[in-house]
Protein backbone atom coordinates (compact mmCIF):
# COMPACT_ATOMS: atom_id res chain seq x y z
CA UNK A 1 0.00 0.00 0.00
CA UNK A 2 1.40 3.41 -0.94
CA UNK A 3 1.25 6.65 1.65
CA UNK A 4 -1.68 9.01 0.46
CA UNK A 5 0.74 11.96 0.12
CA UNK A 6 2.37 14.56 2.24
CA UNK A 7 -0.85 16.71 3.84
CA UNK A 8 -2.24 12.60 4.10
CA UNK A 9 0.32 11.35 5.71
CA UNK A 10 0.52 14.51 8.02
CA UNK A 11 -2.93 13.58 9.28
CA UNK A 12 -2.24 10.03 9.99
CA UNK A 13 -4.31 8.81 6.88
CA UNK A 14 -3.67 5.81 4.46
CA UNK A 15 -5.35 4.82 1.45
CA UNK A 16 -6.01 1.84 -0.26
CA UNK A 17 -4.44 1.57 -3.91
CA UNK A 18 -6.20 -1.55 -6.39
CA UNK A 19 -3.71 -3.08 -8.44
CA UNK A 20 -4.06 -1.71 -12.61
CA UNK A 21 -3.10 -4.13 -15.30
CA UNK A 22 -2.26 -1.43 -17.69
CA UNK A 23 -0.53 2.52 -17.35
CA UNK A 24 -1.63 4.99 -19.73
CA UNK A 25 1.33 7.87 -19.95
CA UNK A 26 2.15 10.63 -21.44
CA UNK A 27 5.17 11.23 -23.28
CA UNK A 28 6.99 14.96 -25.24
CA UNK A 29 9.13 14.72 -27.54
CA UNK A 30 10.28 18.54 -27.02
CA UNK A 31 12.26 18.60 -30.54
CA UNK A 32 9.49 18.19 -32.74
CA UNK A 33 6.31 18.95 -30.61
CA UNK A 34 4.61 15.38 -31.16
CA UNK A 35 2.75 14.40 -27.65
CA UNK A 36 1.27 11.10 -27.63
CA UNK A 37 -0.33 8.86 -25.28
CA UNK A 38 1.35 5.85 -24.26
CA UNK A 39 -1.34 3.15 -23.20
CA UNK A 40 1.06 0.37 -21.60
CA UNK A 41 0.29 -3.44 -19.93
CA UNK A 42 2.22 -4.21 -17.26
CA UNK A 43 5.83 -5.71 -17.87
CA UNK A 44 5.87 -4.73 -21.46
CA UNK A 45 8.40 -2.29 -23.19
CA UNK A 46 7.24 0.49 -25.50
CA UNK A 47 10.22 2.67 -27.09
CA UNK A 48 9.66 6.58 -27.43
CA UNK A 49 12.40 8.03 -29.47
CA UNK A 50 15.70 6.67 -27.97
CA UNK A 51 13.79 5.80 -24.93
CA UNK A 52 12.57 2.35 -23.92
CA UNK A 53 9.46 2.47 -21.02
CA UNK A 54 8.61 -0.26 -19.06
CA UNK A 55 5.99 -0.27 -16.40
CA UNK A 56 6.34 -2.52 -13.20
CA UNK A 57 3.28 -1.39 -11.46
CA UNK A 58 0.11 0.47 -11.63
CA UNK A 59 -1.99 1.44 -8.99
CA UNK A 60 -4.90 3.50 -8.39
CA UNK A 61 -7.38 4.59 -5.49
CA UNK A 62 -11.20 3.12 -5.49
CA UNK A 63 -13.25 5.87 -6.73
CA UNK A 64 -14.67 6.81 -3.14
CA UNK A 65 -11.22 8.10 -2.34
CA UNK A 66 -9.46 11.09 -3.41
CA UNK A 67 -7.92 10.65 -7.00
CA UNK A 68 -4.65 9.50 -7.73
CA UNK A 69 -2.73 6.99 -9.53
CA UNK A 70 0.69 6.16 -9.11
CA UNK A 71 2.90 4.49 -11.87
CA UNK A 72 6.22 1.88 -10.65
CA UNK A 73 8.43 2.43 -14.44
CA UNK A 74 11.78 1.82 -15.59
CA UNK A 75 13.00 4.47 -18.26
CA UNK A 76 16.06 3.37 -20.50
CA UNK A 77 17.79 5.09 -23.20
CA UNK A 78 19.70 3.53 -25.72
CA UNK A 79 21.29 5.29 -28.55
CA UNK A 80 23.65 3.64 -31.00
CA UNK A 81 27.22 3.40 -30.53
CA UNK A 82 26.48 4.18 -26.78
CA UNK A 83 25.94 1.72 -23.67
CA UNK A 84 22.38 1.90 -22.63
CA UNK A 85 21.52 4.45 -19.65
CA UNK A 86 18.62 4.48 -17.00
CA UNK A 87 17.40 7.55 -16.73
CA UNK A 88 14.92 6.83 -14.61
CA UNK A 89 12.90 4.43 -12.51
CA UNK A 90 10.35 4.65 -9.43
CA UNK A 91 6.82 6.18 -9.28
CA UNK A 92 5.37 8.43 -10.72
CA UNK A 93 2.02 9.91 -9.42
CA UNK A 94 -0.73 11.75 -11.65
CA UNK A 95 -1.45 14.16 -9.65
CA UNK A 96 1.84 15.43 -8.94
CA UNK A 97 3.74 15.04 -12.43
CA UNK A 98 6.79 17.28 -11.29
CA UNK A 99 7.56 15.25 -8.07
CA UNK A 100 8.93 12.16 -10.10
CA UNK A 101 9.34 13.47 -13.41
CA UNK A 102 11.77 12.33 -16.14
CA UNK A 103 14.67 15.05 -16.41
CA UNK A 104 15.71 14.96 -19.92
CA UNK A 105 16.56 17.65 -23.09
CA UNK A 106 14.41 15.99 -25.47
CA UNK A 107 11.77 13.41 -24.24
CA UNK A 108 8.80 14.38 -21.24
CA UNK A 109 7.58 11.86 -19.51
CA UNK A 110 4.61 11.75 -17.17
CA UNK A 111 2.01 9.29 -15.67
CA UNK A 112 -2.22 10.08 -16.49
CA UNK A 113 -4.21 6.69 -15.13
CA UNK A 114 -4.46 3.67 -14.65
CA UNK A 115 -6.79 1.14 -16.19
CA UNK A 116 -8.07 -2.42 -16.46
CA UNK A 117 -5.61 -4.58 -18.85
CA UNK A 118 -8.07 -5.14 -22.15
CA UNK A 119 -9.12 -9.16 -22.35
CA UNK A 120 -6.76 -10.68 -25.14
């Protein structure tokens, strides 16, 4: 179970998170403009430019609770002739994108929601 935030925390409260079987991000590439939506099961790598995203964990609070979803990711970026480099991973929360974002000159990266995987 994650902490509810700082002011929740404060106050002694706790909130329950329900596991998410897919992340849907948002990701900037800064260079030529282009957002796009990233909507991402669990364990699975989607590249973005140079970067490689994989989610570990997605989590988000039952609807009678305050909003928020909070992303577990790995970010990776590989670029030829170079070793690979993690840029980033932990969580990322919705509803505070600048807390955990990605730091990089070209490529945002931020967390929206969390969803039910799609049946295959």
């Amino acid at each position: 179970m994650l902490a509810g935030g700082t002011a929740a925390a404060q106050e002694g409260q706790t909130f329950t998170y329900r596991e998410m079987g897919m992340a849907v991000l948002q990701a900037l590439d800064k260079v030529t403009a282009r957002i796009s939506t990233l909507a991402m099961p669990l364990e699975r790598t989607v590249r973005f430019g140079t970067l490689e995203v994989t989610v570990w964990a997605c989590r988000k609070r039952p609807p009678e609770e305050p909003p928020e979803s909070a992303v577990f990711l790995t970010i990776v970026e590989r670029k030829r002739g170079v070793p690979p480099a993690r840029l980033f991973q932990g969580w990322m929360f919705a509803s505070s994108p600048a807390m955990s974002a990605l730091e990089h000159p070209v490529y945002d990266i931020w967390a929206l929601d969390c969803r039910d995987a799609p049946h295959e």
